[in-house]
C-alpha atoms as a PDB file:
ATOM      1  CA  UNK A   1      27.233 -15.461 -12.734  1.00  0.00           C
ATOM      2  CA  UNK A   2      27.962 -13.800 -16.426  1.00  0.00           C
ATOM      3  CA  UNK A   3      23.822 -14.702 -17.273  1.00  0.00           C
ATOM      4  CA  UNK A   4      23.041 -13.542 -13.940  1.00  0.00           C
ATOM      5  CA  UNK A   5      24.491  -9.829 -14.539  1.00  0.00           C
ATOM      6  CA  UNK A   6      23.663  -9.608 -18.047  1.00  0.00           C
ATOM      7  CA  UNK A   7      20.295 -10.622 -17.307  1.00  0.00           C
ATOM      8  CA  UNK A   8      20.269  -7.457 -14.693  1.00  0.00           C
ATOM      9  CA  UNK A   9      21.713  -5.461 -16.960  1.00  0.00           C
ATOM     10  CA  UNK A  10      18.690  -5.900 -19.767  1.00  0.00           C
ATOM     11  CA  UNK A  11      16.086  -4.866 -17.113  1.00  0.00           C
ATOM     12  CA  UNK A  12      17.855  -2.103 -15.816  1.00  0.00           C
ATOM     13  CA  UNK A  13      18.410  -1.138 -19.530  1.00  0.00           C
ATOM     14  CA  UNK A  14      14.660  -1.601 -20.206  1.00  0.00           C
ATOM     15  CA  UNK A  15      13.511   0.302 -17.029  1.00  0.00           C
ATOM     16  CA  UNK A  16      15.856   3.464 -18.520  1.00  0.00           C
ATOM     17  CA  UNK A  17      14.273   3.387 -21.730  1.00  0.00           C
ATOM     18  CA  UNK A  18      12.146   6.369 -21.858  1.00  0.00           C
ATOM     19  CA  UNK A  19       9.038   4.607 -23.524  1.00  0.00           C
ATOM     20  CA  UNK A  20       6.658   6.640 -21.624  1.00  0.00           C
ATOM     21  CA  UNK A  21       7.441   9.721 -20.408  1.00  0.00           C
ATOM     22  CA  UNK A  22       6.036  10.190 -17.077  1.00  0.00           C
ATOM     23  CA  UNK A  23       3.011  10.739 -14.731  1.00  0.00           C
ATOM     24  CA  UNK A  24      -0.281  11.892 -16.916  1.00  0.00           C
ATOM     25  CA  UNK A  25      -1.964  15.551 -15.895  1.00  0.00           C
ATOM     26  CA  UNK A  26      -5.294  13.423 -15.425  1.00  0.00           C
ATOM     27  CA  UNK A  27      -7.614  15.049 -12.037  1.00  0.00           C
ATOM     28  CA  UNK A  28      -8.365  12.219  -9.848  1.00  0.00           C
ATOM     29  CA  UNK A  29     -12.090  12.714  -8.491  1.00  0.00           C
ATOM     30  CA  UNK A  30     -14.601  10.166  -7.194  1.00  0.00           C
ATOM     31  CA  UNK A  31     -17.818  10.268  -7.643  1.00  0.00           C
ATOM     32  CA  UNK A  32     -17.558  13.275  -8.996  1.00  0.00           C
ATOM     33  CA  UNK A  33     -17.329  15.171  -5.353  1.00  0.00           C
ATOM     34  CA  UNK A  34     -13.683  14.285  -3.816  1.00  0.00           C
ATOM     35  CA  UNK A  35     -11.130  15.306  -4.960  1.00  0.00           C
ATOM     36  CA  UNK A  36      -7.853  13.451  -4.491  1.00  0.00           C
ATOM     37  CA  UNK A  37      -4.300  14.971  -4.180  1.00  0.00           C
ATOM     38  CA  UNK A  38      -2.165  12.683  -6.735  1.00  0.00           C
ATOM     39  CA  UNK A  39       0.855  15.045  -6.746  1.00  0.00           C
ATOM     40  CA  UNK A  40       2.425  17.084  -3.849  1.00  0.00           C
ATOM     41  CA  UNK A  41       5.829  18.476  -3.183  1.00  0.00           C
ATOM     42  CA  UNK A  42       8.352  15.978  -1.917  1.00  0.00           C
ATOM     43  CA  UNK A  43       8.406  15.529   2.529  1.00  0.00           C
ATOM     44  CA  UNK A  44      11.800  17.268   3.142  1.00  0.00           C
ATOM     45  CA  UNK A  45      12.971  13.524   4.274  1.00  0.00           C
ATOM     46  CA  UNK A  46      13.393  12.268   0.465  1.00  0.00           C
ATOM     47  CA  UNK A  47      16.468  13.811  -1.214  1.00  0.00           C
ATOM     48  CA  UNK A  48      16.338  11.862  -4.696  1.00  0.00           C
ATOM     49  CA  UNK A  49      12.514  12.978  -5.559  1.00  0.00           C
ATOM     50  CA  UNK A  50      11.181  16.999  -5.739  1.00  0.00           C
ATOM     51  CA  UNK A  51       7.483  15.539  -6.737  1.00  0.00           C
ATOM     52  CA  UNK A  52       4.990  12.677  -5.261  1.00  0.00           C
ATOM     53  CA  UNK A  53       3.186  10.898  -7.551  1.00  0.00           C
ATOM     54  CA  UNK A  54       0.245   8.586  -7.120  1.00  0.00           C
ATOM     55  CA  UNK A  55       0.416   5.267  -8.542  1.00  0.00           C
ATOM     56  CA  UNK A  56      -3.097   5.955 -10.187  1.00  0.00           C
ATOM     57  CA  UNK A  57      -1.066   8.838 -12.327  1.00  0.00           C
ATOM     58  CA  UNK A  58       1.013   6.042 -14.455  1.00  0.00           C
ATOM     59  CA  UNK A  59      -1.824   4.137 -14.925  1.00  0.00           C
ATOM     60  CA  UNK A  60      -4.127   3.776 -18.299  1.00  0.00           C
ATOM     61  CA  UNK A  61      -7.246   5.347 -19.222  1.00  0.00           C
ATOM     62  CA  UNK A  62      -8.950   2.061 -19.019  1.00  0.00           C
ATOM     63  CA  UNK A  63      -7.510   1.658 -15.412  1.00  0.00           C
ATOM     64  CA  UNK A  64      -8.098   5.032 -14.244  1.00  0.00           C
ATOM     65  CA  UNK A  65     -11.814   5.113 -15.061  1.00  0.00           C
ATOM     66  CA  UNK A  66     -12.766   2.308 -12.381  1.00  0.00           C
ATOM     67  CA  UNK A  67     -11.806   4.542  -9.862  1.00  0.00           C
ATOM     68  CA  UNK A  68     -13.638   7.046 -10.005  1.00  0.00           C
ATOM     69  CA  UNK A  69     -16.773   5.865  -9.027  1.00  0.00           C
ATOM     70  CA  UNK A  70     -17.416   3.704  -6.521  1.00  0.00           C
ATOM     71  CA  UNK A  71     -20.036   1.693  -8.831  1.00  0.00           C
ATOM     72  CA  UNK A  72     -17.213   0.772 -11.217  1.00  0.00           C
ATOM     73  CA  UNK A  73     -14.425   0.089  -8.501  1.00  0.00           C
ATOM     74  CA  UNK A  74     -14.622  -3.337  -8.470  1.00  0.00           C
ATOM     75  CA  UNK A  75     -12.600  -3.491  -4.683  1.00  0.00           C
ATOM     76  CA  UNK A  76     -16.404  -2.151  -3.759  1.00  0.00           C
ATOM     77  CA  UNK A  77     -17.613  -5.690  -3.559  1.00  0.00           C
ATOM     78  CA  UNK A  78     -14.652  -6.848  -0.954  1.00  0.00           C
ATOM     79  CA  UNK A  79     -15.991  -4.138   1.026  1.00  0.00           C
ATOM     80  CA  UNK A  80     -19.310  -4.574   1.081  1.00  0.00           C
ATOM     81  CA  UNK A  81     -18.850  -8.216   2.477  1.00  0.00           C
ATOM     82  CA  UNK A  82     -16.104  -6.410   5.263  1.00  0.00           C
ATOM     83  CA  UNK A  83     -18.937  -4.263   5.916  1.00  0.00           C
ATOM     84  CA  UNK A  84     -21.012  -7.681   6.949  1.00  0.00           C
ATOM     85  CA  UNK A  85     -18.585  -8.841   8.335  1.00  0.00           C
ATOM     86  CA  UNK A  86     -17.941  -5.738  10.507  1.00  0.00           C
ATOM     87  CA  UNK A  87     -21.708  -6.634  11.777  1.00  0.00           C
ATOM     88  CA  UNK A  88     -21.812  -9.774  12.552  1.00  0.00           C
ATOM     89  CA  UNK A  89     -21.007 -11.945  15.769  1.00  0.00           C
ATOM     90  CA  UNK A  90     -17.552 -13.898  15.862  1.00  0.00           C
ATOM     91  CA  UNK A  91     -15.786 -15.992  18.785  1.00  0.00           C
ATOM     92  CA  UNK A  92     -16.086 -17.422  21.522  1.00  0.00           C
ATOM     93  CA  UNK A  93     -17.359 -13.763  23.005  1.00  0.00           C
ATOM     94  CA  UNK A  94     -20.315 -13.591  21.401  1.00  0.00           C
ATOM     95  CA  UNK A  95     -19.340 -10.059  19.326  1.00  0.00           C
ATOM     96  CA  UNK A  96     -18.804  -8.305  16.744  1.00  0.00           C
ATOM     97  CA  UNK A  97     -16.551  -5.438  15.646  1.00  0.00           C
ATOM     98  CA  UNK A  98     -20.082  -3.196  16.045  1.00  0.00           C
ATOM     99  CA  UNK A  99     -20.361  -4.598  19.839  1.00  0.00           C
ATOM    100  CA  UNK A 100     -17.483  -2.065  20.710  1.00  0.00           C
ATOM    101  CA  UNK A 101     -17.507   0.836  17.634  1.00  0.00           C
ATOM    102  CA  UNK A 102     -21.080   1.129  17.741  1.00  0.00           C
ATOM    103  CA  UNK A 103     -20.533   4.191  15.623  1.00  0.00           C
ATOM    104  CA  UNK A 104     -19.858   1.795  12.485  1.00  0.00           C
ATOM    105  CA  UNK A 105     -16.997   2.445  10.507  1.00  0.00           C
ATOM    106  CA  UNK A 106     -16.540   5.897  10.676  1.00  0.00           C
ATOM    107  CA  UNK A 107     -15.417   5.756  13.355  1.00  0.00           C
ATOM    108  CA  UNK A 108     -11.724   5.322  12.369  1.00  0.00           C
ATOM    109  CA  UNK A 109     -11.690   8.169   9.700  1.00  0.00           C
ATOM    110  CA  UNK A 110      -8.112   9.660   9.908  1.00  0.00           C
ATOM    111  CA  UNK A 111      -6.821   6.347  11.237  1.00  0.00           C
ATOM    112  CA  UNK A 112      -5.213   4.715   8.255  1.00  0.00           C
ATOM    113  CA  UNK A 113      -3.802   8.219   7.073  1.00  0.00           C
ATOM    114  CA  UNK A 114      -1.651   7.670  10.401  1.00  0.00           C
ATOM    115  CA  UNK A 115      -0.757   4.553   9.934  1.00  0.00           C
ATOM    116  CA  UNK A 116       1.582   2.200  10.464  1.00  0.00           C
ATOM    117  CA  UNK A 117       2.038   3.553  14.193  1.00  0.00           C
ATOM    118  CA  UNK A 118       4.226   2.568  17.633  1.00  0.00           C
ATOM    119  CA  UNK A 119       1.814   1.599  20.186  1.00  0.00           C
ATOM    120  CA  UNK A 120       3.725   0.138  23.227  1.00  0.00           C
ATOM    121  CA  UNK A 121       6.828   0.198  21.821  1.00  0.00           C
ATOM    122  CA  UNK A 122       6.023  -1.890  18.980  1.00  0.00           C
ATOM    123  CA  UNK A 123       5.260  -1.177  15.593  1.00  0.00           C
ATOM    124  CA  UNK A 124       2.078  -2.357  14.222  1.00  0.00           C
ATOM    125  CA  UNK A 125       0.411  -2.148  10.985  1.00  0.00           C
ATOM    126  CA  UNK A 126      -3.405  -2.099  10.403  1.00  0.00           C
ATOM    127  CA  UNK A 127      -3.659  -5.949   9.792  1.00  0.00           C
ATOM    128  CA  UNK A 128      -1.970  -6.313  13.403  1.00  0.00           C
ATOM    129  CA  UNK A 129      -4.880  -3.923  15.484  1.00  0.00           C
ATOM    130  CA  UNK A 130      -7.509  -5.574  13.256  1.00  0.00           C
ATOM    131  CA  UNK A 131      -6.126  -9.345  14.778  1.00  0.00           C
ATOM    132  CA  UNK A 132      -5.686  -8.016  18.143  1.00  0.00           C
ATOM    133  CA  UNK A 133      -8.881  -7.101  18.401  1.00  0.00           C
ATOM    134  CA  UNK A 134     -10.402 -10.351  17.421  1.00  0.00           C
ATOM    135  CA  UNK A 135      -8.294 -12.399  19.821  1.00  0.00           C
ATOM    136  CA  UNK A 136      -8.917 -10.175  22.710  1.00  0.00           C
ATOM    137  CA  UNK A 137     -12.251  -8.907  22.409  1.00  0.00           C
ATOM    138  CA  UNK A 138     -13.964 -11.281  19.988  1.00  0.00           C
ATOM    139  CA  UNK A 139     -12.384 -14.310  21.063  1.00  0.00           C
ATOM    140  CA  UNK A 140     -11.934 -14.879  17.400  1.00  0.00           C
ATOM    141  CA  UNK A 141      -9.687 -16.763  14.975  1.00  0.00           C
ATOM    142  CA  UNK A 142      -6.616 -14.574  13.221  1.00  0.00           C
ATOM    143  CA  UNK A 143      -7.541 -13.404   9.321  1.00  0.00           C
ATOM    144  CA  UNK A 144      -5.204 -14.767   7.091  1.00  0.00           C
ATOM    145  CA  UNK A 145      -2.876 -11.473   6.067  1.00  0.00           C
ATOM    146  CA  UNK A 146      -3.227 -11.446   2.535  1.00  0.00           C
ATOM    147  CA  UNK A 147      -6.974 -13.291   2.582  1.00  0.00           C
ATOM    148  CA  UNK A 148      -9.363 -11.237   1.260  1.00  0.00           C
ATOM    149  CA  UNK A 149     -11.653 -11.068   4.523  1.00  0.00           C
ATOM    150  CA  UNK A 150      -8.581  -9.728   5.861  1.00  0.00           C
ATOM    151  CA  UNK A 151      -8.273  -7.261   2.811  1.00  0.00           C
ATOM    152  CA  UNK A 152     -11.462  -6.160   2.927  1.00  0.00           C
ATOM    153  CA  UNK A 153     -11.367  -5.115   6.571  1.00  0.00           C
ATOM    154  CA  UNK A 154      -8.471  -3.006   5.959  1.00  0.00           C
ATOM    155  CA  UNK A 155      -9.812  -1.625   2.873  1.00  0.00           C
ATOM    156  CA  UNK A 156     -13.455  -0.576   4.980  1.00  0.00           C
ATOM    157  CA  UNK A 157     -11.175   0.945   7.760  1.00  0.00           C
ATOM    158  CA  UNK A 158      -9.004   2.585   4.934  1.00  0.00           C
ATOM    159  CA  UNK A 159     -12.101   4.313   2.982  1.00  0.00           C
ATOM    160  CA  UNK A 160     -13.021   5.880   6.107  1.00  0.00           C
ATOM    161  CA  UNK A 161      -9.936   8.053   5.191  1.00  0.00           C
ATOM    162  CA  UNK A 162     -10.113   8.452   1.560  1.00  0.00           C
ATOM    163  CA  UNK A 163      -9.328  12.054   0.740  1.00  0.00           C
ATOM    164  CA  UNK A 164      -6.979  12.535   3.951  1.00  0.00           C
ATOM    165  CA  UNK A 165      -3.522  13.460   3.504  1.00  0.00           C
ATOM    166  CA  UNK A 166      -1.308  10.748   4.380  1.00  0.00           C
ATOM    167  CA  UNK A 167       0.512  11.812   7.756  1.00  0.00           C
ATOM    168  CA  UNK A 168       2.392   9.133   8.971  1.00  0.00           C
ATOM    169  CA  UNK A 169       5.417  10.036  12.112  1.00  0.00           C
ATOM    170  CA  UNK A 170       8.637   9.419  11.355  1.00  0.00           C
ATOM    171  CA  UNK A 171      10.652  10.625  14.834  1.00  0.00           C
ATOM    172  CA  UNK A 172      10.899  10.057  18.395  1.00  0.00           C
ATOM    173  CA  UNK A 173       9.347   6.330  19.022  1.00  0.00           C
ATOM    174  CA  UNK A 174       9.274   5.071  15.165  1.00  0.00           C
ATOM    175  CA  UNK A 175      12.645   6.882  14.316  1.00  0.00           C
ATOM    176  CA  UNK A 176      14.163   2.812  14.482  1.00  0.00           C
ATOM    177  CA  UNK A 177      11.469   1.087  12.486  1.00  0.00           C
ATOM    178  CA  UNK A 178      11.835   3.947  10.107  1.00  0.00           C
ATOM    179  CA  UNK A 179      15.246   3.775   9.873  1.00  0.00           C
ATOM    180  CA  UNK A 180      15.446  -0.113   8.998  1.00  0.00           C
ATOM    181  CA  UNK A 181      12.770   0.616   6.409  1.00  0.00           C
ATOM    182  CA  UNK A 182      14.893   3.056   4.699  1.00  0.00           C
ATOM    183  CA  UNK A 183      17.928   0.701   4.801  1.00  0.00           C
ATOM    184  CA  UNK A 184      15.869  -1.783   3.179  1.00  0.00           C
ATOM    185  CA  UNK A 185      14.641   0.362   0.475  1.00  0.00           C
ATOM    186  CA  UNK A 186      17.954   1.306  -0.934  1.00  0.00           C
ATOM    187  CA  UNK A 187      19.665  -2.531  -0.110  1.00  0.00           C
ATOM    188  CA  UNK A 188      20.122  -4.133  -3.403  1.00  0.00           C
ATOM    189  CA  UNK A 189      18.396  -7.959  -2.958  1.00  0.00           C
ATOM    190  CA  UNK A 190      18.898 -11.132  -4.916  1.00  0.00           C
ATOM    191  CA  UNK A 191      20.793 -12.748  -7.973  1.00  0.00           C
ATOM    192  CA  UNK A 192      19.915  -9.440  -9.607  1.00  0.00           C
ATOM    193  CA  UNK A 193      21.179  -7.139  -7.160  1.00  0.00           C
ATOM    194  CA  UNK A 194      17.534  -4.680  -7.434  1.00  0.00           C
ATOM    195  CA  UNK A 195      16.726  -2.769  -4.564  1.00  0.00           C
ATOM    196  CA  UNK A 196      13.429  -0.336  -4.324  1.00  0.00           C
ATOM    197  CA  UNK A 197      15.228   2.675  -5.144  1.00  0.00           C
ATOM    198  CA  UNK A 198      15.890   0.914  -8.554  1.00  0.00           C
ATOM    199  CA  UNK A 199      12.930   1.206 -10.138  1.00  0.00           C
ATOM    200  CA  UNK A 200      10.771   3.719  -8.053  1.00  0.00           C
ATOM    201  CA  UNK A 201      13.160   6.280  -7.451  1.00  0.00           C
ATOM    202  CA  UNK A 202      15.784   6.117 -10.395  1.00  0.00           C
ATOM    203  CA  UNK A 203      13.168   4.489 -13.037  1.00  0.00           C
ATOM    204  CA  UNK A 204       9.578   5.707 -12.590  1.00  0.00           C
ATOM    205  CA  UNK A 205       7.554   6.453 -15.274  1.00  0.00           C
ATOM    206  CA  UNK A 206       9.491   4.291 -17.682  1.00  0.00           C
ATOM    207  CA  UNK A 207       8.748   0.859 -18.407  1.00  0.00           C
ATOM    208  CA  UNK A 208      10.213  -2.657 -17.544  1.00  0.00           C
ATOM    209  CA  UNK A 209       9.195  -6.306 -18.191  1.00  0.00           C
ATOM    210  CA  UNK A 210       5.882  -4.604 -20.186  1.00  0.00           C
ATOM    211  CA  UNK A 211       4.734  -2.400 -16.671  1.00  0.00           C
ATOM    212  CA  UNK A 212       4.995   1.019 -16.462  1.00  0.00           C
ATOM    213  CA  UNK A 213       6.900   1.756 -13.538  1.00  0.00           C
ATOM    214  CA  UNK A 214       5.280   4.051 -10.783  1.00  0.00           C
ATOM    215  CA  UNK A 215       6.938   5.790  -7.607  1.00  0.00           C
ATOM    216  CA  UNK A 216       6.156   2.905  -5.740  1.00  0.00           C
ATOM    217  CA  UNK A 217       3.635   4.870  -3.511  1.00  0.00           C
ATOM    218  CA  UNK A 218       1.059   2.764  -1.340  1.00  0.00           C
ATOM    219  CA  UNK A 219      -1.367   5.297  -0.594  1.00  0.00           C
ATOM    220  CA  UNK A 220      -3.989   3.314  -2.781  1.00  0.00           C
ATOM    221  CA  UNK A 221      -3.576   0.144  -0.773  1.00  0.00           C
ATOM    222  CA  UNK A 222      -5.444  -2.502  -0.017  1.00  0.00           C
ATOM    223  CA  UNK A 223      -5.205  -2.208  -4.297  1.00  0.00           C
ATOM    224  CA  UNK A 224      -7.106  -4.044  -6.513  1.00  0.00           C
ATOM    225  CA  UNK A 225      -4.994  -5.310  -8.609  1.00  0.00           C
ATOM    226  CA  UNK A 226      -6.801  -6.443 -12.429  1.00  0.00           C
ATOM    227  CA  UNK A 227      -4.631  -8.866 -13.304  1.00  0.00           C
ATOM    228  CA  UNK A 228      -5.101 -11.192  -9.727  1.00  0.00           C
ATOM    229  CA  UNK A 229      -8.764 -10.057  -9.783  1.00  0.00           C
ATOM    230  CA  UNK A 230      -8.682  -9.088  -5.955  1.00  0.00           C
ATOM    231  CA  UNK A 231      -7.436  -6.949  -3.277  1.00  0.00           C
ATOM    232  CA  UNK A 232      -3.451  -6.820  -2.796  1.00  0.00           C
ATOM    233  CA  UNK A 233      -1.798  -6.311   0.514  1.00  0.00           C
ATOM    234  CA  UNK A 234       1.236  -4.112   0.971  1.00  0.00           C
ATOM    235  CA  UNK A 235       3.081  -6.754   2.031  1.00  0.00           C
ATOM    236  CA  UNK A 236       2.234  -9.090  -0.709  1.00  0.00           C
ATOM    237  CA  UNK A 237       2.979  -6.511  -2.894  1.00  0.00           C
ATOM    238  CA  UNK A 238       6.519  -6.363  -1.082  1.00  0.00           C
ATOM    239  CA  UNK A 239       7.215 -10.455  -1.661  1.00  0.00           C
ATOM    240  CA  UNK A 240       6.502  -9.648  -4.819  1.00  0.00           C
ATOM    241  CA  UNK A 241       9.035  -7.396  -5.544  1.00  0.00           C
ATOM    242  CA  UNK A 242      12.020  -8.631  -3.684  1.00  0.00           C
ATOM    243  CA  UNK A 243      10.955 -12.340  -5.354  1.00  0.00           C
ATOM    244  CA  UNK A 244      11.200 -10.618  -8.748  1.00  0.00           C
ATOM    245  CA  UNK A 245      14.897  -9.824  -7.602  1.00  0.00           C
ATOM    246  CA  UNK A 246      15.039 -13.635  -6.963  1.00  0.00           C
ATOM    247  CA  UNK A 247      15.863 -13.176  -3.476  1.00  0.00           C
ATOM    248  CA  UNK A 248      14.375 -15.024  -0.928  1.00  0.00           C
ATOM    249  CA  UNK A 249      12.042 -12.346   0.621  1.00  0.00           C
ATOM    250  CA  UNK A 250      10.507 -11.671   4.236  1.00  0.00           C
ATOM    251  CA  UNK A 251       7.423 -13.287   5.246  1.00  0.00           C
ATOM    252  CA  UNK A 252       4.105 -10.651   5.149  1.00  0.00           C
ATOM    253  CA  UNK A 253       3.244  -9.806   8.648  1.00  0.00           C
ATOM    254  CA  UNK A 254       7.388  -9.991   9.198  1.00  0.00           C
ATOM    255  CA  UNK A 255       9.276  -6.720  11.614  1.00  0.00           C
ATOM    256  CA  UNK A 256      10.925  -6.641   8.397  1.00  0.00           C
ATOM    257  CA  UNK A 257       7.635  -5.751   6.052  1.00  0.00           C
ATOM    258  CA  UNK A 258       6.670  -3.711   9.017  1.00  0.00           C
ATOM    259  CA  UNK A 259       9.646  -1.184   8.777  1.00  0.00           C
ATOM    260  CA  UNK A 260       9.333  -0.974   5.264  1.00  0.00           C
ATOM    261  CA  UNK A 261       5.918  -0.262   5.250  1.00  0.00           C
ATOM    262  CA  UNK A 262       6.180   2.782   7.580  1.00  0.00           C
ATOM    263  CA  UNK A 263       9.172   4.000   5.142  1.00  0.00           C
ATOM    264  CA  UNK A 264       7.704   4.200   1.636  1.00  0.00           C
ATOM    265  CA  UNK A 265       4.541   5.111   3.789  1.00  0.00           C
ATOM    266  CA  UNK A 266       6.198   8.218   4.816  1.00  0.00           C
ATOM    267  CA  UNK A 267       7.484   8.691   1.121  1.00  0.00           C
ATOM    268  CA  UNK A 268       4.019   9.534   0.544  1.00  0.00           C
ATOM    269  CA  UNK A 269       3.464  11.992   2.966  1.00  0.00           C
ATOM    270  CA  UNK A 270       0.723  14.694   1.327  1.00  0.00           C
ATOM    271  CA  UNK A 271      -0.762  12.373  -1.007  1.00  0.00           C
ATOM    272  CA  UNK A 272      -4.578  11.490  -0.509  1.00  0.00           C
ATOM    273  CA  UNK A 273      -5.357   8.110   0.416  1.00  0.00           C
ATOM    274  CA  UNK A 274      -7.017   6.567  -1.729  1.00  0.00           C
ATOM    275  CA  UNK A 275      -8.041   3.123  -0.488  1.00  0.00           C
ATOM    276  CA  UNK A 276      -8.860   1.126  -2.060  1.00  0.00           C
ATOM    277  CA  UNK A 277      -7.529   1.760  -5.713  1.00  0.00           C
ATOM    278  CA  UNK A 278      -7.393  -0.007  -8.893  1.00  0.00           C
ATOM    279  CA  UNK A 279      -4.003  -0.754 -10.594  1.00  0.00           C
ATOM    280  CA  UNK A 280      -3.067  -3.313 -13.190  1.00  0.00           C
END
């Protein structure tokens, strides 16, 4: 118990060491045409943070440069193949995702800025409307969450809305789901006792176990992240983090990931989605 708080202790210490100072002044465009919002006022809902930050502010130079253009953004591949994909004829209903959205992808722009949603009194995240539609239109086979045909789907949808502000609704239906997010957020998880808050909110822009911590925002997601060389769910993302706590985390795809997703969603309220970025 002793090793387990001391141990703690030295990454919390680390994380407050002010090795870097902060989000960089660097302009976020792509392509040279669109212009991304990487740092907006606080939504009136957060009380520990005046100023949003995109994650793509706390990266490197290195890192930053492959976003901004699509030649160099190596998540451009993934969804290229979605974009196949998207075309061609799955299941035992002989269609495709083009059979119904004959207008192609673009078709959902402003969709992922809204997202995750209630729809029939459930909430649902993008990887849940993307399987639904398979089993009951296509007749087709569930994408594994975290695969990277799943991925890449979300990322195609997600592009559609690159630039938007994200908007996601935080009363009236999703007021619950919100609710247990934020709970989640601030609980403190595993041998090390870490919640969220820890690092994005109290620690950003310093640095702990040799990563310079960001706000935590997912407005870039799906990200490609360098260092696993593909495109990174949200929830993955969020196993990743409570398992660094050495907790035994929720399942992706879990009512759990769900609620937490629509919270540090709505943390980002005003920033520009980016999907997909590139991180570290």
């Amino acid at each position: 118990m002793k090793k387990t708080i001391a141990l703690g202790s030295v990454i919390l210490g680390i994380a407050a060491a002010p090795l870097v100072a902060g989000p960089d002044d660097d302009a976020l465009v792509i392509n040279d045409e669109l212009e991304m919002v990487t740092e907006a006022a606080a939504p009136e809902h957060l009380e520990g943070i005046r100023t949003i930050y995109s994650g793509w502010r706390f990266r490197t130079d290195e890192t930053q440069s492959l976003q901004l253009d699509d030649f160099d953004n190596p998540a451009m591949l993934t969804v290229d193949a979605a974009l196949e994909a998207f075309n061609t004829v799955d299941g035992t209903e002989g269609k495709s995702c083009a059979s119904c959205h004959t207008g192609g992808p673009e078709e959902f722009a402003g969709l992922t800025a809204s997202m995750p949603k209630v729809i029939d009194g459930k909430l649902v995240v993008m990887e849940d409307l993307i399987n639904n539609h398979r089993a009951e239109v296509m007749g087709a086979e569930p994408l594994k969450w975290s695969g990277q045909e799943m991925q890449g789907m979300v990322a195609l949808i997600g592009l559609q809305s690159r630039g938007m502000p994200v908007n996601v609704k935080i009363d009236g239906e999703a007021a619950p789901f919100w609710e247990q997010g934020k709970e989640m957020y601030y609980t403190r998880y595993g041998q090390l006792e870490m919640s969220c808050a820890n690092c994005h909110e109290d620690n950003y822009g310093n640095m702990i176990r040799a990563d310079h911590l960001s706000q935590g925002q997912i407005n870039g997601f799906p990200t490609y992240r360098l260092k696993q060389a593909r495109l990174i769910s949200k929830h993955n993302r969020f196993r990743g983090c409570i398992r660094d706590t050495r907790a035994e985390t929720f399942a992706e795809g879990s009512d759990e990931f769900r609620a937490l997703e629509l919270y540090v969603q709505s943390r980002g309220n005003g920033l520009s989605v980016e999907t997909p970025a590139v991180r570290q």
